[in-house]
Protein backbone atom coordinates (compact mmCIF):
# COMPACT_ATOMS: atom_id res chain seq x y z
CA UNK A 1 42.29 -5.87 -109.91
CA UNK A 2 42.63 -4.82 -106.32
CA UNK A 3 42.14 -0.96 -107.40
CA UNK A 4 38.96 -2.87 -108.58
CA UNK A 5 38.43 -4.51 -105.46
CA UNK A 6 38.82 -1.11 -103.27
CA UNK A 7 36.47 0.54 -105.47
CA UNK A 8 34.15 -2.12 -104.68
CA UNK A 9 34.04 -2.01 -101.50
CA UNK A 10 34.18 1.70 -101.35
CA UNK A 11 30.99 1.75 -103.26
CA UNK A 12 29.22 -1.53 -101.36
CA UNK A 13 30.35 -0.02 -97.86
CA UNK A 14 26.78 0.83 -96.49
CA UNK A 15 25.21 -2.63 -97.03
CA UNK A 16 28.14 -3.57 -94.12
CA UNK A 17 30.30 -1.32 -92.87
CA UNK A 18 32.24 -3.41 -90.13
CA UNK A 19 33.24 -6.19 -92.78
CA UNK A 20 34.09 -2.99 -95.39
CA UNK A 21 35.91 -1.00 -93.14
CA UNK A 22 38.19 -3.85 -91.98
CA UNK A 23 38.65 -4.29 -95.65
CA UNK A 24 39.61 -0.91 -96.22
CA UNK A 25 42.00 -1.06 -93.39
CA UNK A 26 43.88 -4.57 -94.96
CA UNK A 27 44.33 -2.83 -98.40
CA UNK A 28 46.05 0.18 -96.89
CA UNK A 29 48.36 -1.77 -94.36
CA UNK A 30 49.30 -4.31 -97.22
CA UNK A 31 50.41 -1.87 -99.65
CA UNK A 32 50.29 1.65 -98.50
CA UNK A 33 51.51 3.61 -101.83
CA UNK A 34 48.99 1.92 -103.89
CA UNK A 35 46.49 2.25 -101.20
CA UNK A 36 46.95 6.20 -101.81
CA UNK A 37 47.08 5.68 -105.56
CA UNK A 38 44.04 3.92 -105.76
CA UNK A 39 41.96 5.83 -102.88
CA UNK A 40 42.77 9.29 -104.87
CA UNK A 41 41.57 8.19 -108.08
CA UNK A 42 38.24 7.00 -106.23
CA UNK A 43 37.87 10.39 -104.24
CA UNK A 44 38.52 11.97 -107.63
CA UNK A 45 36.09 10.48 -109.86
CA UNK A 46 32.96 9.64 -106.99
CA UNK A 47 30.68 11.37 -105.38
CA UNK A 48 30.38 11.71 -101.83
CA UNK A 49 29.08 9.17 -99.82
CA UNK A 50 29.71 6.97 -96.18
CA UNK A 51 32.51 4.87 -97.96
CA UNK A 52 34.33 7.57 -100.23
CA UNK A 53 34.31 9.42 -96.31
CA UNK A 54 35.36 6.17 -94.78
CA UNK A 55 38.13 6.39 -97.18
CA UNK A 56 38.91 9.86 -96.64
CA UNK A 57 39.46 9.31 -92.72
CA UNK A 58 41.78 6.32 -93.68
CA UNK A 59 44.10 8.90 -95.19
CA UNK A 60 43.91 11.46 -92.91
CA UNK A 61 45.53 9.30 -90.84
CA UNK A 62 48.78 9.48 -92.70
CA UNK A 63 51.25 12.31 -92.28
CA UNK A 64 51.56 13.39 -95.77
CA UNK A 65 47.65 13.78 -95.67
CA UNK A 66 47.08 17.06 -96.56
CA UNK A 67 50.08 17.22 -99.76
CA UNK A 68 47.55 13.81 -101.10
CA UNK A 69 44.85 15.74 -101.19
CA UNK A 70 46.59 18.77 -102.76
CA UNK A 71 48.75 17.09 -105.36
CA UNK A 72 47.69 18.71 -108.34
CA UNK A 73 48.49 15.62 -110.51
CA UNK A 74 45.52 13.68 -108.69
CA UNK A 75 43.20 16.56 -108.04
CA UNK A 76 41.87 20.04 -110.03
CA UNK A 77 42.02 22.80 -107.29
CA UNK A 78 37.81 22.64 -106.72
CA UNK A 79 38.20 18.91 -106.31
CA UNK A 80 41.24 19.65 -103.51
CA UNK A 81 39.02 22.27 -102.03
CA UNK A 82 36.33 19.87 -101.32
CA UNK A 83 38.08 16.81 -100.01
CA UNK A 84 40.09 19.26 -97.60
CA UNK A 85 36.35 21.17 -96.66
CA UNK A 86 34.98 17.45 -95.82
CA UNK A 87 38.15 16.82 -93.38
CA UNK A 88 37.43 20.52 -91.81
CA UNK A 89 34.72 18.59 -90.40
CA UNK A 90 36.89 16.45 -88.55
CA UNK A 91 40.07 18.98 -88.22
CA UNK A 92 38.66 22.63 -87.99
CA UNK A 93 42.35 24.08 -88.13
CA UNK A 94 43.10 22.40 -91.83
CA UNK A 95 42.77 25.41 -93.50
CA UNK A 96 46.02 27.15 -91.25
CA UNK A 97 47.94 23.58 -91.35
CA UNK A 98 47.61 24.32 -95.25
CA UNK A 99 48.40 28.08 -94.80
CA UNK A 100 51.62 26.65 -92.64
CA UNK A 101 52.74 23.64 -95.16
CA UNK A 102 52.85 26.27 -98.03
CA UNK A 103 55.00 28.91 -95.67
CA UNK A 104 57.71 26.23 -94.98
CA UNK A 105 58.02 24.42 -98.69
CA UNK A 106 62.07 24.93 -99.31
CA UNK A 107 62.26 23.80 -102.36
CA UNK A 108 61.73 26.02 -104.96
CA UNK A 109 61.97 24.37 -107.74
CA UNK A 110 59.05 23.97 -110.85
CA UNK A 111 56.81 21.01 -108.81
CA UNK A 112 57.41 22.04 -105.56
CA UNK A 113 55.79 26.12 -106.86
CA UNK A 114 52.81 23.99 -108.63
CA UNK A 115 52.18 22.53 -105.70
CA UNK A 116 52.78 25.25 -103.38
CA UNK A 117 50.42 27.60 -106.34
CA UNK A 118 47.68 24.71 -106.34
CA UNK A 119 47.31 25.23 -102.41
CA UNK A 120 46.89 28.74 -102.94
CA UNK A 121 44.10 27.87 -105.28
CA UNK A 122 42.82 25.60 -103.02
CA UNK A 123 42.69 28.38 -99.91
CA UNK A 124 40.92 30.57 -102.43
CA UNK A 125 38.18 28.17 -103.19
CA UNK A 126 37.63 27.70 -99.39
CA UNK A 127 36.32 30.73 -96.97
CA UNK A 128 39.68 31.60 -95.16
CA UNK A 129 40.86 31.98 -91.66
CA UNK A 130 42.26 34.53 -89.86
CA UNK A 131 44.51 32.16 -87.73
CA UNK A 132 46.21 31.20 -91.20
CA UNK A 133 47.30 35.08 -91.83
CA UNK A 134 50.81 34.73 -89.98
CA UNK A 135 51.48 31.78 -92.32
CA UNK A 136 50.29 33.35 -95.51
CA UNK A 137 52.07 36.92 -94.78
CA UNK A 138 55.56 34.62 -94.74
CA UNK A 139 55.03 34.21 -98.55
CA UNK A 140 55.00 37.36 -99.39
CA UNK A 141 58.74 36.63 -98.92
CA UNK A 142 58.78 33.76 -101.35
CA UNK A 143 60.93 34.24 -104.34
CA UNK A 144 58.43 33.17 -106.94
CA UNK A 145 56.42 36.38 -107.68
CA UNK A 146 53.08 33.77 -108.40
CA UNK A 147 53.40 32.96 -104.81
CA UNK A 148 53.73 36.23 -103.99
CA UNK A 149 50.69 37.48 -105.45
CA UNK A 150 48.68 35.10 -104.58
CA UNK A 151 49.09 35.05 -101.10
CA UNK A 152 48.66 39.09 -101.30
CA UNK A 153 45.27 38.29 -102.15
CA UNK A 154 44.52 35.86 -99.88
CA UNK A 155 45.08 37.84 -97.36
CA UNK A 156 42.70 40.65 -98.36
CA UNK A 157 39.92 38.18 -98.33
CA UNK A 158 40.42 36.93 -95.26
CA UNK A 159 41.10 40.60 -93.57
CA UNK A 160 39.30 42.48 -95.23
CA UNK A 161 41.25 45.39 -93.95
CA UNK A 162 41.62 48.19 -96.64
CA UNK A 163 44.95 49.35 -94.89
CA UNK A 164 46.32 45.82 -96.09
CA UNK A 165 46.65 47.27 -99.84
CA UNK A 166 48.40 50.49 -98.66
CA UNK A 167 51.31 48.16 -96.48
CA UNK A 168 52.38 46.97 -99.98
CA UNK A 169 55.53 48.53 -101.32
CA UNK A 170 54.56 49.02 -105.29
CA UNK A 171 58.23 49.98 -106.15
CA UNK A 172 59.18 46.77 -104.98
CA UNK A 173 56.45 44.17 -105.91
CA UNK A 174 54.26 45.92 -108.47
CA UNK A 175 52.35 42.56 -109.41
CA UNK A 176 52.15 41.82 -105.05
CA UNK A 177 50.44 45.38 -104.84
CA UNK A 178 48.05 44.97 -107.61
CA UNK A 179 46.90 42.00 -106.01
CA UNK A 180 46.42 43.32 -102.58
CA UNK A 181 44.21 46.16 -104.49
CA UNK A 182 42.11 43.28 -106.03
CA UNK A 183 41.31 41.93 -102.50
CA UNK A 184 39.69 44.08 -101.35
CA UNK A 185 37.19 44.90 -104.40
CA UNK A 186 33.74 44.77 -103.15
CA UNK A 187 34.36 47.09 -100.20
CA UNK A 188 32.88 50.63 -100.20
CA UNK A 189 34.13 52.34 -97.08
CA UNK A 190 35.84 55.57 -97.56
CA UNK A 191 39.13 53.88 -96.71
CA UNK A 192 38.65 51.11 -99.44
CA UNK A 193 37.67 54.04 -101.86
CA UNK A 194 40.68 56.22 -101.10
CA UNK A 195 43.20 52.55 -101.72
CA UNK A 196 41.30 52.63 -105.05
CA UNK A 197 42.17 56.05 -106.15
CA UNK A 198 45.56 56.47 -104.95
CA UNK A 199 45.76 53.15 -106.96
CA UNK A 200 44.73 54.25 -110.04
CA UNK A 201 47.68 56.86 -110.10
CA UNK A 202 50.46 54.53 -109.94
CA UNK A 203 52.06 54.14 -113.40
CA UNK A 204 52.22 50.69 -113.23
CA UNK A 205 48.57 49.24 -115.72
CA UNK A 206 47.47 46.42 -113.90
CA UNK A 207 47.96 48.27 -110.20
CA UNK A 208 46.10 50.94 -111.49
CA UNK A 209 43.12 49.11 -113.53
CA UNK A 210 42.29 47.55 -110.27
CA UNK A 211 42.09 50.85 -108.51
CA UNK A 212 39.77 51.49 -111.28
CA UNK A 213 37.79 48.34 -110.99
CA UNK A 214 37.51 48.81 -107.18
CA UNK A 215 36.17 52.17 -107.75
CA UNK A 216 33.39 50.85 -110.24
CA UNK A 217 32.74 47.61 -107.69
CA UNK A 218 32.03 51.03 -104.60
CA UNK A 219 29.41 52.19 -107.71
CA UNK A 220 31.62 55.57 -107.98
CA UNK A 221 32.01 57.35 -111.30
CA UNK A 222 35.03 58.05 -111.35
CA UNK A 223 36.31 54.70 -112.63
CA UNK A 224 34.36 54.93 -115.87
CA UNK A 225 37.05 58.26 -116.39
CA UNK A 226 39.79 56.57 -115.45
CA UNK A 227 38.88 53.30 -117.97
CA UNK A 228 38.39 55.74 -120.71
CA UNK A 229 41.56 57.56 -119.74
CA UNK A 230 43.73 54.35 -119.75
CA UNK A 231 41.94 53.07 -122.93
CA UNK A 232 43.96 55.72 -124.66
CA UNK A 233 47.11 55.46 -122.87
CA UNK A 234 50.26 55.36 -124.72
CA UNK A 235 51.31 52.16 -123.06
CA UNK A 236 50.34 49.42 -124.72
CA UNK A 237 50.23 47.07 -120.48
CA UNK A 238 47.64 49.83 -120.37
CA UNK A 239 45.34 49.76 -123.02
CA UNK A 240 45.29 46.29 -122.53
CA UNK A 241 44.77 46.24 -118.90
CA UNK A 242 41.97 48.75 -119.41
CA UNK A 243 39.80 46.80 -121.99
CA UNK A 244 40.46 43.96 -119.61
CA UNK A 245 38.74 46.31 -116.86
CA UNK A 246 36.15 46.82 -119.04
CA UNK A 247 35.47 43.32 -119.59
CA UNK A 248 35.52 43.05 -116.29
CA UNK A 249 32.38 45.46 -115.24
CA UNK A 250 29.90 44.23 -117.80
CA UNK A 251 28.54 47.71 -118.62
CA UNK A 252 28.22 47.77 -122.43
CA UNK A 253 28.85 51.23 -122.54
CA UNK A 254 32.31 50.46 -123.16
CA UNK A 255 30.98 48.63 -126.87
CA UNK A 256 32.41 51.35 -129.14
CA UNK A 257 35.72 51.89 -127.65
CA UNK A 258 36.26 48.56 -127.46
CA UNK A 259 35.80 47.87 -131.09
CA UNK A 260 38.55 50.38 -131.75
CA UNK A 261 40.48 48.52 -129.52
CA UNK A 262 40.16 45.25 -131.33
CA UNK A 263 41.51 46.87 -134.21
CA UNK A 264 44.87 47.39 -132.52
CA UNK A 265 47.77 45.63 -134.41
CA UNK A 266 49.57 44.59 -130.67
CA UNK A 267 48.27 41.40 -129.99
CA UNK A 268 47.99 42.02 -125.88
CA UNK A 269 45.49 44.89 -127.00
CA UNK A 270 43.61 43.19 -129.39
CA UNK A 271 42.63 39.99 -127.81
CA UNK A 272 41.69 41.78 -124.03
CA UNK A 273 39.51 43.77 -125.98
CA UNK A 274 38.02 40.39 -128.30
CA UNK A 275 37.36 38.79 -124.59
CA UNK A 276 36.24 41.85 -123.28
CA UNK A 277 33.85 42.31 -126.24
CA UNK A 278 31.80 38.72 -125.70
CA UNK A 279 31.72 39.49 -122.30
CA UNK A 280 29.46 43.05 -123.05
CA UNK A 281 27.65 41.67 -125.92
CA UNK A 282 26.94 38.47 -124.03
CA UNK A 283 24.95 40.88 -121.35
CA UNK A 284 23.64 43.02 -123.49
CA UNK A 285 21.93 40.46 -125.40
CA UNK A 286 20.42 38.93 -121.83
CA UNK A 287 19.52 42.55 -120.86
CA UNK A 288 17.46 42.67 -124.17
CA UNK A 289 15.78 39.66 -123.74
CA UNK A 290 13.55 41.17 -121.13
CA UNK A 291 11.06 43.90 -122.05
CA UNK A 292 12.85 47.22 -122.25
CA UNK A 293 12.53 49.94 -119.47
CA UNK A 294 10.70 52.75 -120.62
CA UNK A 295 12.43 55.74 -120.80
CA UNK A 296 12.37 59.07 -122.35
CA UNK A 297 13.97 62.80 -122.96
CA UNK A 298 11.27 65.29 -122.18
CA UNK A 299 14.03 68.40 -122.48
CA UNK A 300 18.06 68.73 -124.35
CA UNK A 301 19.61 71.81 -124.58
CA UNK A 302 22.72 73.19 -125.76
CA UNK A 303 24.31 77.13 -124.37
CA UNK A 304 27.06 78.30 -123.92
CA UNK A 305 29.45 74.42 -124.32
CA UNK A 306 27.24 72.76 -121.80
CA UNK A 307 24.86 70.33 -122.34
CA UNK A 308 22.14 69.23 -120.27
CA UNK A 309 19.57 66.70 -120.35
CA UNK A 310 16.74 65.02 -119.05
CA UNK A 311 15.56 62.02 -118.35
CA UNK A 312 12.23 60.39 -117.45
CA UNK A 313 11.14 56.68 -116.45
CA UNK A 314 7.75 56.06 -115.33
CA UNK A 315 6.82 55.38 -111.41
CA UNK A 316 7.73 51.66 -111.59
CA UNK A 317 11.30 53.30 -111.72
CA UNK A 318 11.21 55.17 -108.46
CA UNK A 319 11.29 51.19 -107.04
CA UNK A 320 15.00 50.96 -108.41
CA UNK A 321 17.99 52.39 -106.69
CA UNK A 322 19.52 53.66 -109.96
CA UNK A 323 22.84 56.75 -109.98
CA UNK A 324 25.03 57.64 -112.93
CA UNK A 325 26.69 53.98 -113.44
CA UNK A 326 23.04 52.83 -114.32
CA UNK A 327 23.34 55.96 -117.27
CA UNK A 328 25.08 55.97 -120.24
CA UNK A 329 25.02 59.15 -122.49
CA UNK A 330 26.37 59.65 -126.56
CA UNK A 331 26.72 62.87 -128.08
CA UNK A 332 25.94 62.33 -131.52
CA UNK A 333 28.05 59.23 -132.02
CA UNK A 334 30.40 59.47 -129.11
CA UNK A 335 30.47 58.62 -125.67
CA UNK A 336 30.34 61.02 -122.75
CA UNK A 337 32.57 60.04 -121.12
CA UNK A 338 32.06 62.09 -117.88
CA UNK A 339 28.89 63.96 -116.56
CA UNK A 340 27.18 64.96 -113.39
CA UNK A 341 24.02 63.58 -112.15
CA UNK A 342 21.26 64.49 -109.90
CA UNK A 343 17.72 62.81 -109.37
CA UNK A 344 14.77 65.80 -109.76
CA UNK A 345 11.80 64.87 -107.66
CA UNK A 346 8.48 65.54 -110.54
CA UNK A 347 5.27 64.54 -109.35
CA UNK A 348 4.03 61.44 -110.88
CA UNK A 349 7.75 59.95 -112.54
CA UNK A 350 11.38 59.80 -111.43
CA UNK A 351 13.15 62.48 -113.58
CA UNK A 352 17.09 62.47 -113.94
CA UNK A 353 19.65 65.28 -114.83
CA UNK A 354 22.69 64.96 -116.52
CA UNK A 355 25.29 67.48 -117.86
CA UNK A 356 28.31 67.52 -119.84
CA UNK A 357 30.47 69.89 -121.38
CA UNK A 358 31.70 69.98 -125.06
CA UNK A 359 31.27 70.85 -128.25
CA UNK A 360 26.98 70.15 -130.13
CA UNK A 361 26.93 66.98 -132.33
CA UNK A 362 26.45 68.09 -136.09
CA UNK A 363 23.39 66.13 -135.26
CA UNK A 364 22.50 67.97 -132.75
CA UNK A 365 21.15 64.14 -131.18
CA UNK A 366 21.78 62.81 -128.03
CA UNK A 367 21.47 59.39 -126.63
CA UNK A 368 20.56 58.34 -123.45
CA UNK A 369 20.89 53.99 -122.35
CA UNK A 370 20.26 52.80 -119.11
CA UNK A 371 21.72 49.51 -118.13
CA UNK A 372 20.54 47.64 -114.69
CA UNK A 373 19.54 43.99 -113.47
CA UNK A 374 16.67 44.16 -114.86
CA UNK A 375 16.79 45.15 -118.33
CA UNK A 376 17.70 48.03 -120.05
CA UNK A 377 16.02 51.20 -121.86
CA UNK A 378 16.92 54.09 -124.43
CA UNK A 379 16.04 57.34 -125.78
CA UNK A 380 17.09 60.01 -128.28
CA UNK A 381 16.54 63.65 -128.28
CA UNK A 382 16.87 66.46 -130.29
CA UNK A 383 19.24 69.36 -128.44
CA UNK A 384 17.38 72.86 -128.35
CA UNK A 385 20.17 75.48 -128.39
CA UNK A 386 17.63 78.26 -126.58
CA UNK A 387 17.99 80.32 -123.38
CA UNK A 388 14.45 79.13 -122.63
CA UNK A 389 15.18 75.88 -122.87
CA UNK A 390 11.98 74.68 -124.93
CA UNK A 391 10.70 70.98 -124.09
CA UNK A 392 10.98 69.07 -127.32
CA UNK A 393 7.39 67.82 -127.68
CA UNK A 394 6.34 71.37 -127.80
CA UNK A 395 9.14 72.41 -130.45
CA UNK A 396 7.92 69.13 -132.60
CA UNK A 397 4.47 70.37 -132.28
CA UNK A 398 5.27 73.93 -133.33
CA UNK A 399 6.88 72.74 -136.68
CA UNK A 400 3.76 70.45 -137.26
């Protein structure tokens, strides 16, 4: 009844706040541990409003404040992060005192690395702090390698400092390392892009699947390569890392292999690639529910093991900022999996270029997708294998 009662006047503590307060105040002097009990489950399951804050800045007033509001047997991590983003209003340093109460846990047993692990979660769910870096950077001597890489990539969201990834000692905390690559996705500098390639040559799947990853995430080519590459890898932490990176980009062009992939009899293969899967058809199918981008091949030709072909999209697409990522190309029925690109500059369109090396489809066909924002488009031509490089419209209307 008196969790009742608290709730009550929790929820009545507008209509007079004086009389509530005071209230408040009794409850938690005549029975602290219940007060906290109580006040938790009311912070948990109510919205905000002038008494759940009331009650709020009654327990920030006890010592063990900030491990209440982080117990992860009263709170989900988003629920933690919001209590504690409330109190920032009243403490702008609660983010480092978190940072610090993590860095000096001793015990190390199961609860006391779920707790320290659902702080983590919670610092990840807030925007970060530089003044908490000193704290975080003493876990990266914690023995629990969760802890570890967690707080690795905390700390490359809150610097944002590409040389972070390379201080990282992969030999010695391979899981650490991949996670200090993974905080810094999102960043295109040259330094962030040279982390993400030196990345992607470590032997070690997930370490270099995020190089790959960061490389898509700075729009350059080279990651759809390396995804390919480590799609086929002989290591099975690698095939499954890599249809996890595909999963991860949302370009369908990954489809097919992925398919094969969820064929695979190892179980850490198959079901990255099932998830991975939903993920692509899942956009695909949103892509498609717009009307397609008109596009077309006005010239495909084959000499000499190189293919080239273009590709045309009326003058609504000179608006879009579109380079290779945006292309996907199948020979026949297979992929390309690498090609160069250039944009031509024809008067009255936007006209692409791609080639590829390799051996002519028995169809002679080639297929050209484009995948953006906002929507998607295809074509398929017919691959002249003349010097003079014929456009196809006039070879169709020379056999007519």
């Amino acid at each position: 009844m008196k969790g009742e009662r608290l709730k009550d006047l929790t929820d009545k503590f507008g209509a007079n706040r004086l009389a509530a307060a005071k209230a408040i105040r009794d409850c938690n002097a005549a029975d602290p541990a219940r007060f906290v009990a109580e006040a938790a489950a009311i912070l948990r399951d109510s919205a905000d409003h002038a008494g759940t804050r009331f009650l709020l800045a009654t327990l920030s007033m006890r010592p063990d404040f900030l491990r209440i509001l982080c117990d992860p047997n009263r709170f989900a991590a988003p629920q933690s992060a919001a209590l504690v983003r409330q109190a920032k209003a009243v403490d702008p340093r609660i983010e480092v005192k978190l940072a610090q109460m993590i860095a000096t846990l001793g015990d190390h047993s199961d609860t006391a690395t779920a707790f320290a692990a659902h702080c983590l979660e919670v610092l990840s769910e807030l925007s970060g702090d530089a003044a908490s870096l000193p704290a975080l950077r003493e876990l990266l001597s914690s023995p629990n390698p969760r802890i570890r890489s967690k707080a690795a990539l905390l700390i490359g969201h809150i610097s944002r400092n590409p040389q972070w990834a390379k201080w990282i000692d992969i030999k010695q905390d391979p899981r650490v390392a991949a996670n200090a690559v993974e905080s810094i996705w999102g960043l295109d500098a040259d330094a962030a892009k040279t982390v993400f390639r030196e990345a992607a040559e470590f032997p070690h799947a997930r370490q270099a699947v995020n190089g790959a990853i960061g490389l898509y995430l700075a729009r350059k080519f080279q990651a759809i390569v390396l995804l390919f590459r480590f799609a086929r890898h002989k290591d099975v932490h690698f095939r499954a890392s890599a249809a996890w990176g595909m999963g991860r980009t949302g370009d369908p062009r990954f489809l097919a292999i992925l398919e094969g992939l969820a064929q695979e009899r190892e179980d850490p293969v198959r079901m990255a690639a099932e998830r991975a899967l939903t993920v692509l058809r899942r956009r695909l199918q949103v892509l498609k529910q717009v009307p397609a981008i008109p596009i077309h091949i006005p010239m495909a030709t084959f000499q000499t093991g190189e293919h080239t072909v273009q590709v045309a999209l009326g003058e609504e697409a000179a608006k879009m900022r579109l380079d290779a990522l945006h292309f996907a190309i199948s020979n026949g029925p297979a992929p390309v999996e690498e090609f160069s690109f250039a944009q031509l500059e024809p008067a009255g369109g936007t006209l692409y270029e791609c080639r590829f090396r390799g051996p002519q489809a028995s169809t002679r066909m080639v297929k050209v997708e484009l995948f953006t924002s906002q929507g998607c488009g295809e074509s398929t031509g017919f691959e002249l294998s003349d010097a003079a490089r014929v456009p196809i419209a006039e070879f169709v209307r020379k056999l007519v």
